[in-house]
C-alpha atoms as a PDB file:
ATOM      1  CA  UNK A   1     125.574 102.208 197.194  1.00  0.00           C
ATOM      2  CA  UNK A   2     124.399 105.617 197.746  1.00  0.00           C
ATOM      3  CA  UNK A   3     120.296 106.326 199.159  1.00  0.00           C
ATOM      4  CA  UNK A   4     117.960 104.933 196.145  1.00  0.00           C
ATOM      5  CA  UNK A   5     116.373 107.647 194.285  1.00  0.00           C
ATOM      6  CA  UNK A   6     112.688 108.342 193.039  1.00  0.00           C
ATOM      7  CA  UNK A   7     111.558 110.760 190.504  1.00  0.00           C
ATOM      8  CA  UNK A   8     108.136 112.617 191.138  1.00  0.00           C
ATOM      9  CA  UNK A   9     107.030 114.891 187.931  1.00  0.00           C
ATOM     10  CA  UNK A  10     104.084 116.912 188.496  1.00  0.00           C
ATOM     11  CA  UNK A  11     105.369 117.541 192.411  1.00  0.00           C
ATOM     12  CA  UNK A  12     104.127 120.879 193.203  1.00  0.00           C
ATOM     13  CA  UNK A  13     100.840 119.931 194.402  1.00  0.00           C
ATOM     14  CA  UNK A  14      98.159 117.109 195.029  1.00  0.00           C
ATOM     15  CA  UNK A  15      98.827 113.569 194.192  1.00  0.00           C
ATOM     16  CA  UNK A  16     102.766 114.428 192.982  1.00  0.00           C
ATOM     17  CA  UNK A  17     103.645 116.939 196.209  1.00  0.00           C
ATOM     18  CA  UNK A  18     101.671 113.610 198.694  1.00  0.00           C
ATOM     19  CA  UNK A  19     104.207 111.260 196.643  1.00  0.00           C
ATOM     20  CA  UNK A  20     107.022 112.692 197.125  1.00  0.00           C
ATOM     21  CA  UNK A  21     106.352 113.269 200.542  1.00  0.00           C
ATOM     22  CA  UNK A  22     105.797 109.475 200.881  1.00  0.00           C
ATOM     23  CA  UNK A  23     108.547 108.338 199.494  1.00  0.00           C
ATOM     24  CA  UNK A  24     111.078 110.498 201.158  1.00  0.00           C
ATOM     25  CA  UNK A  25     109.427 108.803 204.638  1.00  0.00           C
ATOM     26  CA  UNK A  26     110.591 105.401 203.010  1.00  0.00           C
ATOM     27  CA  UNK A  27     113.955 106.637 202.715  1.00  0.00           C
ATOM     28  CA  UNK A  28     114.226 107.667 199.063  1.00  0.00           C
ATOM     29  CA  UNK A  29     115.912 110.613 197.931  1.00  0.00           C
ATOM     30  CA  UNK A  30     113.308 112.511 196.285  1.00  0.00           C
ATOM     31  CA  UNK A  31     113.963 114.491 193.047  1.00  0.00           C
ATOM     32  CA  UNK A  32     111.132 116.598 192.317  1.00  0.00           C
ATOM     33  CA  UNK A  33     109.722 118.013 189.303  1.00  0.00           C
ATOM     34  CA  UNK A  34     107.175 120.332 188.285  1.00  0.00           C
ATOM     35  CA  UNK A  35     107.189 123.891 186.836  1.00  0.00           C
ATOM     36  CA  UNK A  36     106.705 125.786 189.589  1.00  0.00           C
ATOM     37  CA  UNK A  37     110.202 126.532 191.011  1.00  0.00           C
ATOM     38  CA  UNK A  38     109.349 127.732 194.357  1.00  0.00           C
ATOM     39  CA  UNK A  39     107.153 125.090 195.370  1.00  0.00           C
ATOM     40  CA  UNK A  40     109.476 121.911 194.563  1.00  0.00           C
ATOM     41  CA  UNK A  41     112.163 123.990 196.467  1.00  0.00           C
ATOM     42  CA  UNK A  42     110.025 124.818 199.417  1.00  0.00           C
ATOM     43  CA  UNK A  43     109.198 120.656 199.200  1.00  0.00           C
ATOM     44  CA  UNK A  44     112.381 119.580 198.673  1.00  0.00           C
ATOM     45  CA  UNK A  45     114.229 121.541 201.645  1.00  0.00           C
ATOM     46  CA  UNK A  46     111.315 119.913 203.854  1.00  0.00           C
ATOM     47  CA  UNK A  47     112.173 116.470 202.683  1.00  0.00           C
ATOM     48  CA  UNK A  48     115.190 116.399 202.120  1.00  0.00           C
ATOM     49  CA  UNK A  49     115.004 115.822 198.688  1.00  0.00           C
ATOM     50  CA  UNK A  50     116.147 118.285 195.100  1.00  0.00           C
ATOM     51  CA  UNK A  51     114.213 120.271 193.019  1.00  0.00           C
ATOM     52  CA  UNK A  52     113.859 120.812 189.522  1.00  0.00           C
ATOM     53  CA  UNK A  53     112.377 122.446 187.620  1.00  0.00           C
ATOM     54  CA  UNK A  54     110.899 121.123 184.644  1.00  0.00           C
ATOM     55  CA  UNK A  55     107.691 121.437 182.128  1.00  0.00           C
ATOM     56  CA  UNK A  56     107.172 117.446 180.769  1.00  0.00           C
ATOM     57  CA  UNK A  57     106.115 118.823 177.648  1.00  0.00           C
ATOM     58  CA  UNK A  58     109.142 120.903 176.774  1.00  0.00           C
ATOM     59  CA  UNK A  59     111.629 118.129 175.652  1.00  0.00           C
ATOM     60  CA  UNK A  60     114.889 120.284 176.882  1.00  0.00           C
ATOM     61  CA  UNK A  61     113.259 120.031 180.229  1.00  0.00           C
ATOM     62  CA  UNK A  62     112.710 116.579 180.586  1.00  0.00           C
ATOM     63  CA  UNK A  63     116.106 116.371 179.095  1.00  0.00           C
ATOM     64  CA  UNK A  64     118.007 118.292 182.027  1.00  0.00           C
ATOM     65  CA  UNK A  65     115.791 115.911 184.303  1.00  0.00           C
ATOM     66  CA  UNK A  66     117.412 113.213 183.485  1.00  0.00           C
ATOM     67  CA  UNK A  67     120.224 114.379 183.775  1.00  0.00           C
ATOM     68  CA  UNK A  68     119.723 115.725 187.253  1.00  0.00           C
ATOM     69  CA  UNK A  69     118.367 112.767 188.638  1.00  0.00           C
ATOM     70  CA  UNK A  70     121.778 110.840 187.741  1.00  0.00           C
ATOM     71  CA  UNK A  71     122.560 107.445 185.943  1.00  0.00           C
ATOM     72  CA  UNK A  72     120.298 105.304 188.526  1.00  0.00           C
ATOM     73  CA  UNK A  73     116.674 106.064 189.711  1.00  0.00           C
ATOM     74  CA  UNK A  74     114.423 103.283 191.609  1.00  0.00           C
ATOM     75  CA  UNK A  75     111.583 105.052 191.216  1.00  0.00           C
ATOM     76  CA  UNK A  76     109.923 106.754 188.398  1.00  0.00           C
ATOM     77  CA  UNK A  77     106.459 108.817 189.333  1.00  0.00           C
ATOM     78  CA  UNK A  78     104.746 109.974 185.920  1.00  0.00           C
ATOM     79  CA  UNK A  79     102.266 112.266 187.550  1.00  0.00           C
ATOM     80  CA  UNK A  80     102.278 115.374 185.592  1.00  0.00           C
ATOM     81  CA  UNK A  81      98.864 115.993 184.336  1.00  0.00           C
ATOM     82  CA  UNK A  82      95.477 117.186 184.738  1.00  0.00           C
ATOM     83  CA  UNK A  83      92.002 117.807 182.975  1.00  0.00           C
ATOM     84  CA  UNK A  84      90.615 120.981 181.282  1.00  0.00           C
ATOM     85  CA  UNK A  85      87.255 121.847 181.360  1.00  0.00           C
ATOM     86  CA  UNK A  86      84.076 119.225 181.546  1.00  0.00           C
ATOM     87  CA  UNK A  87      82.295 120.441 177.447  1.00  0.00           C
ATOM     88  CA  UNK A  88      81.080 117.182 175.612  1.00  0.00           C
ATOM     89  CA  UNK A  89      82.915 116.555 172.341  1.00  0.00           C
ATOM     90  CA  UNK A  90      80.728 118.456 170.213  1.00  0.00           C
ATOM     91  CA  UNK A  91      81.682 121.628 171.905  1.00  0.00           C
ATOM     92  CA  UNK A  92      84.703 121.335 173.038  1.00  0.00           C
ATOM     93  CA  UNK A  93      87.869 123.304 172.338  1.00  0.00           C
ATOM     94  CA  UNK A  94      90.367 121.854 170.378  1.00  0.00           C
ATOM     95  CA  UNK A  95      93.219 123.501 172.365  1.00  0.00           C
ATOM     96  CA  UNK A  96      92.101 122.072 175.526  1.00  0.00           C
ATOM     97  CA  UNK A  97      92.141 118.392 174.326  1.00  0.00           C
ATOM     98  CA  UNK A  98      96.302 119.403 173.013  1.00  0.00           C
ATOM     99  CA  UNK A  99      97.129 120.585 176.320  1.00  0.00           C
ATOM    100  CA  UNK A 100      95.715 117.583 177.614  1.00  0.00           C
ATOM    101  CA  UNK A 101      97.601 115.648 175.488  1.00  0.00           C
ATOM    102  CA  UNK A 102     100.364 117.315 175.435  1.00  0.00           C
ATOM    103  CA  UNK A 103     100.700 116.795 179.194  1.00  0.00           C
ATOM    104  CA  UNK A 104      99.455 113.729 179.743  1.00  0.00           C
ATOM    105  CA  UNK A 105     100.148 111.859 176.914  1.00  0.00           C
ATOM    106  CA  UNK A 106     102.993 112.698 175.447  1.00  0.00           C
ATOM    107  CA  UNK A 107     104.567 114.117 178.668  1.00  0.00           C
ATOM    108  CA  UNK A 108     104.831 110.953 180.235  1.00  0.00           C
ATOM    109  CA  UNK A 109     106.195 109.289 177.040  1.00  0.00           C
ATOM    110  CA  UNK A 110     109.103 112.147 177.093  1.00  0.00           C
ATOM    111  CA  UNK A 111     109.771 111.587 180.411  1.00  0.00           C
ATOM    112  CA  UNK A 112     109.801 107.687 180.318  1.00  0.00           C
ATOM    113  CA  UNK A 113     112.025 107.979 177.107  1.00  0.00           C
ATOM    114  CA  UNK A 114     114.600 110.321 178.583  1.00  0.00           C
ATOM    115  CA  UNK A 115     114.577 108.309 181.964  1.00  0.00           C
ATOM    116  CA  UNK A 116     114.370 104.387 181.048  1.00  0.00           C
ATOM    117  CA  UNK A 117     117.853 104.248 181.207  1.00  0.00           C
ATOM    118  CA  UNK A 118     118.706 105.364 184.681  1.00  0.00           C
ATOM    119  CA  UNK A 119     115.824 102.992 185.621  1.00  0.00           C
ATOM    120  CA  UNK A 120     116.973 100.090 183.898  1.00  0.00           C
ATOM    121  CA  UNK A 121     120.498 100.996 185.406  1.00  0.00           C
ATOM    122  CA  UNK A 122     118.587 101.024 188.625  1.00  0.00           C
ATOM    123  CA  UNK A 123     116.353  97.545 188.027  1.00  0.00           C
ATOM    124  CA  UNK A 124     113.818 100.427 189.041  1.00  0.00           C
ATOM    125  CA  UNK A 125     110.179 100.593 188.611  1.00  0.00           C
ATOM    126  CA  UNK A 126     108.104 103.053 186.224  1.00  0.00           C
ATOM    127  CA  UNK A 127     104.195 104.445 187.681  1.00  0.00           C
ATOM    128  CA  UNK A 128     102.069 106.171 185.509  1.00  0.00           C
ATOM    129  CA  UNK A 129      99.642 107.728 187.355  1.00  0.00           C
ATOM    130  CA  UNK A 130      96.530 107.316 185.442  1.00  0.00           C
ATOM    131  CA  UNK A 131      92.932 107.416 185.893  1.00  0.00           C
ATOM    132  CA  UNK A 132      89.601 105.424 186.573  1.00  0.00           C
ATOM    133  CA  UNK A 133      88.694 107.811 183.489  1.00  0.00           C
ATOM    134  CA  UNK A 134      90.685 106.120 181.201  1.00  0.00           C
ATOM    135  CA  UNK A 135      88.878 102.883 181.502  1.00  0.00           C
ATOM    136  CA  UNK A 136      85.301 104.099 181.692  1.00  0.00           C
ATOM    137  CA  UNK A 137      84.363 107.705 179.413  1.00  0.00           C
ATOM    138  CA  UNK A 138      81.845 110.011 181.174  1.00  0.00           C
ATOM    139  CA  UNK A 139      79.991 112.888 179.621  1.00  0.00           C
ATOM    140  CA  UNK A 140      81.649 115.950 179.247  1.00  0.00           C
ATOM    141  CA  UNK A 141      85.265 114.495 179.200  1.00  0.00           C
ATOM    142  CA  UNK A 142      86.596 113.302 176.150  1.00  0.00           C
ATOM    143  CA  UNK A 143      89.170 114.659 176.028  1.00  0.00           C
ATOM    144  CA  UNK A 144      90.489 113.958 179.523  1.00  0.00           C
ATOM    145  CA  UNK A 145      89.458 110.413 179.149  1.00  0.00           C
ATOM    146  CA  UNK A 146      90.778 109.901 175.676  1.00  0.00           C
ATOM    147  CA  UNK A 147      93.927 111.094 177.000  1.00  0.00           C
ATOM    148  CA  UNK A 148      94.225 108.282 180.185  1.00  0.00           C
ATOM    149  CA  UNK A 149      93.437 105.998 178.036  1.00  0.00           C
ATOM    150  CA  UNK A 150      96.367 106.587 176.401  1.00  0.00           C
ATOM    151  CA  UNK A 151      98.328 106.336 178.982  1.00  0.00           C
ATOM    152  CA  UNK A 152      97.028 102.801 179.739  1.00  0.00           C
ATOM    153  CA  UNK A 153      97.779 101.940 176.421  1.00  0.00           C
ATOM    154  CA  UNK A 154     100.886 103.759 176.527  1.00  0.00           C
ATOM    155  CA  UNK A 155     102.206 100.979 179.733  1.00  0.00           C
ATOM    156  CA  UNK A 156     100.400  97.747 178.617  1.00  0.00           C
ATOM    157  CA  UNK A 157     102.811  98.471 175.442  1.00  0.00           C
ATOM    158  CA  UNK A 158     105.276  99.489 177.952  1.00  0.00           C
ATOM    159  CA  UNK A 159     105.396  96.242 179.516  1.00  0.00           C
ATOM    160  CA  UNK A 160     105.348  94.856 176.438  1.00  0.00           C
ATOM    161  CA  UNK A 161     108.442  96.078 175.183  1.00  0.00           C
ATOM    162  CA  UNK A 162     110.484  95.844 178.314  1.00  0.00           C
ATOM    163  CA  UNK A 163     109.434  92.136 179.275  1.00  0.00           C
ATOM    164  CA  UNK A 164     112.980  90.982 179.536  1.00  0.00           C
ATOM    165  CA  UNK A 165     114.638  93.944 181.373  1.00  0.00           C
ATOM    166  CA  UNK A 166     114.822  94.486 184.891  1.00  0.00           C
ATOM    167  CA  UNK A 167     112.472  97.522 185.140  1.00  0.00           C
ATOM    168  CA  UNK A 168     108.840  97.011 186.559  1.00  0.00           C
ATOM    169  CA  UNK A 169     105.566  98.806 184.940  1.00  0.00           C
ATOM    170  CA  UNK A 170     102.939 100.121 186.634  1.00  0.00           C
ATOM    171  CA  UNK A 171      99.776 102.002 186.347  1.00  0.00           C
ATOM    172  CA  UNK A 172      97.964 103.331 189.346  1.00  0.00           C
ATOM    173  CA  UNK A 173      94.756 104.433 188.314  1.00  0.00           C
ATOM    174  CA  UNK A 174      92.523 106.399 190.760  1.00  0.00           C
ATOM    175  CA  UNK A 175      88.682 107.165 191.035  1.00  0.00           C
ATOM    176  CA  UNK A 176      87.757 110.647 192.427  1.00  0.00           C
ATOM    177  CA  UNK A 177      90.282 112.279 194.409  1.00  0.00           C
ATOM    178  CA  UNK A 178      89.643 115.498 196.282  1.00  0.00           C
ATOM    179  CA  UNK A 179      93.434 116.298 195.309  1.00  0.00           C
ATOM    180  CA  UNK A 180      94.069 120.671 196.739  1.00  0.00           C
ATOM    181  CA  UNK A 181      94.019 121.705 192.243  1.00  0.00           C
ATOM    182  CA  UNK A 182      92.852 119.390 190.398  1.00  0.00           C
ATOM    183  CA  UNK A 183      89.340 120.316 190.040  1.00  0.00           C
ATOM    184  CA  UNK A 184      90.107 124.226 190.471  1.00  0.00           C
ATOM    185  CA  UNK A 185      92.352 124.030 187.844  1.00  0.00           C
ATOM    186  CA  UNK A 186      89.723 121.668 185.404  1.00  0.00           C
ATOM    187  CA  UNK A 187      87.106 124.808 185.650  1.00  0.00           C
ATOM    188  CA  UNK A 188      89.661 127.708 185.585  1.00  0.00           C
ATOM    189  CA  UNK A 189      90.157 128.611 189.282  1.00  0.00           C
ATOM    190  CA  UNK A 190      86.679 128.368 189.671  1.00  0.00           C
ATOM    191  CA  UNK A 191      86.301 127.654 193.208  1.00  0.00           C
ATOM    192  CA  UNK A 192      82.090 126.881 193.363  1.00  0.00           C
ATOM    193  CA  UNK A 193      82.429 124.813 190.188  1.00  0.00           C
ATOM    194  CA  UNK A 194      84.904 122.587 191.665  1.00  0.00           C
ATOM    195  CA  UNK A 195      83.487 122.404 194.854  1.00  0.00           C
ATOM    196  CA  UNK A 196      80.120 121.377 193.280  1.00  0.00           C
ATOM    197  CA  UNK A 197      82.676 118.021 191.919  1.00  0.00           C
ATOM    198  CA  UNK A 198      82.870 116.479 195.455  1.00  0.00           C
ATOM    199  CA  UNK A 199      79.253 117.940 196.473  1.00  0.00           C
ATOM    200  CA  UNK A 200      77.566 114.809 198.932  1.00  0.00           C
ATOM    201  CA  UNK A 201      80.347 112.828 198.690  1.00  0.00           C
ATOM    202  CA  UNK A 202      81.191 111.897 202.282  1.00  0.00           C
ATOM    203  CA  UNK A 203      84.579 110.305 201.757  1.00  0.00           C
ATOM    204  CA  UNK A 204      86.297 110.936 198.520  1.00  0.00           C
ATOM    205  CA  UNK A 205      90.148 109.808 198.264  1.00  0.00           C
ATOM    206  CA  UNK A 206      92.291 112.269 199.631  1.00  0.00           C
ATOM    207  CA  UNK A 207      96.017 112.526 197.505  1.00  0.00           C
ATOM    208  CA  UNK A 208      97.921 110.912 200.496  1.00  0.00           C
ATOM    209  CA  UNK A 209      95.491 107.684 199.862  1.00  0.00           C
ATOM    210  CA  UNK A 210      96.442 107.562 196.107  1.00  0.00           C
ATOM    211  CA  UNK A 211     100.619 108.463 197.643  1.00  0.00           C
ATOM    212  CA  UNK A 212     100.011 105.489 200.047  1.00  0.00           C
ATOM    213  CA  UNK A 213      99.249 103.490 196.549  1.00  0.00           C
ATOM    214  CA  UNK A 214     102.444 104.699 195.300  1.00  0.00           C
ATOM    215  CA  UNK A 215     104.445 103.890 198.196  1.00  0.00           C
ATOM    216  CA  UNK A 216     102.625 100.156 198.301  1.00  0.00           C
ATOM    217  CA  UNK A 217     104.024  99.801 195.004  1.00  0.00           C
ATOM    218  CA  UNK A 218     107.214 101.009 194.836  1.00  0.00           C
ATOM    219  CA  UNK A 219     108.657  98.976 197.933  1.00  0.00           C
ATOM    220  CA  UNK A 220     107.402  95.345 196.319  1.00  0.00           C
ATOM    221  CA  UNK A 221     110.204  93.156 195.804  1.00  0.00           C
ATOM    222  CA  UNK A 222     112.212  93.033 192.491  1.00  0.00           C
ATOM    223  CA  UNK A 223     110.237  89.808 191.049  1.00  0.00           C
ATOM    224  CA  UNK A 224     106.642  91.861 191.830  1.00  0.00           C
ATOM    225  CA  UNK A 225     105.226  93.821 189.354  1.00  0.00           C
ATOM    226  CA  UNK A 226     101.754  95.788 190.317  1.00  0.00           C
ATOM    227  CA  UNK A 227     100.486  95.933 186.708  1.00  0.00           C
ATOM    228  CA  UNK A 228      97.194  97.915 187.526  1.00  0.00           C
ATOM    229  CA  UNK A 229      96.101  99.608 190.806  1.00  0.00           C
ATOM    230  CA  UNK A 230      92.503 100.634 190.918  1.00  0.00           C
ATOM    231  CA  UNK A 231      91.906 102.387 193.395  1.00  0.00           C
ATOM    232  CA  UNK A 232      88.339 104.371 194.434  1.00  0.00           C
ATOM    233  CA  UNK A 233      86.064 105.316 197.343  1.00  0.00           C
ATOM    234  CA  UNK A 234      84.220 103.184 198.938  1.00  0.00           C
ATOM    235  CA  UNK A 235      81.211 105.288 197.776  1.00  0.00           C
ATOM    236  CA  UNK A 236      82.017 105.151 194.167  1.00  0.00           C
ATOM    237  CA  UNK A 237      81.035 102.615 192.708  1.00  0.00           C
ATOM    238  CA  UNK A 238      82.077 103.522 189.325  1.00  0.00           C
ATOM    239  CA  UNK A 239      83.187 106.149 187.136  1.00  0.00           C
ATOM    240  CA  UNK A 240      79.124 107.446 186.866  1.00  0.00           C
ATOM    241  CA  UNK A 241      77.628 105.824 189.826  1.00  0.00           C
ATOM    242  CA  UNK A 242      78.863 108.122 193.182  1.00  0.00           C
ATOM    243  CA  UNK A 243      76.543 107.869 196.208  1.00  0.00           C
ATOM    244  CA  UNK A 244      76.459 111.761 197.503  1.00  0.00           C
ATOM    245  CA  UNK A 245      73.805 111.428 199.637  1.00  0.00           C
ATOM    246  CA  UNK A 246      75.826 112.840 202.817  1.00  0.00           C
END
């Protein structure tokens, strides 16, 4: 049998790029996936892994994936994703909550689809990467909450449907994550803004805590399934109570 292979969407930065890194250290061949050619290939030749390139939302893309990553993957890494802008529902604009769901939402249901095979082939395991938003709503974020909690829906029906094959669901959901983008990106490369996110907040998660996560459950045995993964820091209590007194 040839080295086992994981598939990391969403790989050119934060929580994906820390992933794939991990993964390749635990000796899988890492095919990774994100839109941003240069990137994956710049990861890829430093782990040893492929890159492709691929947009989850663009169903040609996640087609040629699938393709690429062969007829047997272990690992499956639905990370592809992010948030747009913090407006409360009443204001909020329409074409931000699509993307949104566009990416991750349907995204990760293309990519599933288009992979299940090769995992099944590969008695593999599926992670969503999720959020702690999609179990508790905060101000300013329905849309970005709305659209994890699809995504937990999405694998609780998952697991559902796939009780009797030999393919493992997972969601790893984390709390706030001072990922190198994600914020940056959620306010439109607006550096302050996203600063002001973490502001007091001695520890926040750092993406190779949440790749750690991955890693963890990835490498269970066959019979273990990791259903959920909640995962925060220690000074968040909850989605709306952060201690940022440092």
């Amino acid at each position: 049998m040839g080295k086992r292979i994981a598939v990391v969407t969403g790989a050119s930065s934060g929580i994906g790029r820390a992933s794939a890194r991990r993964l390749a250290a635990e000796g899988f061949e890492v095919v990774c996936a994100a839109r941003r050619t240069e990137r994956i290939e710049e990861l890829a030749a430093e782990i040893g892994g492929r890159a492709v390139t691929c947009d989850v939302t663009s169903a040609a893309d996640v087609a040629a994936l699938a393709e690429a990553a062969g007829p047997r993957v272990e690992v499956l890494v639905c990370n592809a994703g992010g948030a747009v802008g913090l407006d409360p529902v009443g204001a909020a604009d329409a074409d931000d909550w699509r993307k949104m769901f566009e990416v991750n939402v349907i995204g990760v249901q293309q990519t599933i689809r288009a992979l299940l095979p090769a995992v099944t082939a590969g008695e593999g395991v599926i992670i969503a990467i999720g959020s702690l938003a999609g179990l508790a709503a905060y101000e300013g974020a329905g849309g970005y909450c709305g659209s994890k909690a699809a995504v937990h829906s999405l694998m609780v029906s998952l697991r559902l449907e796939l009780w009797d094959q030999p393919v493992r669901v997972c969601e790893i959901d984390p709390g706030m994550v001072a990922s190198d983008e994600f914020a940056l990106h959620r306010f439109g490369g607006d550096a302050d803004r996203a600063a002001k996110t973490y502001a007091g907040v001695a520890n926040p998660l750092t993406q190779e805590d949440v790749a750690d996560c991955v890693a963890f459950v990835a490498t269970r045995p066959p019979h273990v399934n990791i259903d959920q993964l909640v995962v925060k820091p220690r000074a968040q209590a909850a989605a709306h109570k952060v201690d940022r007194s440092s």
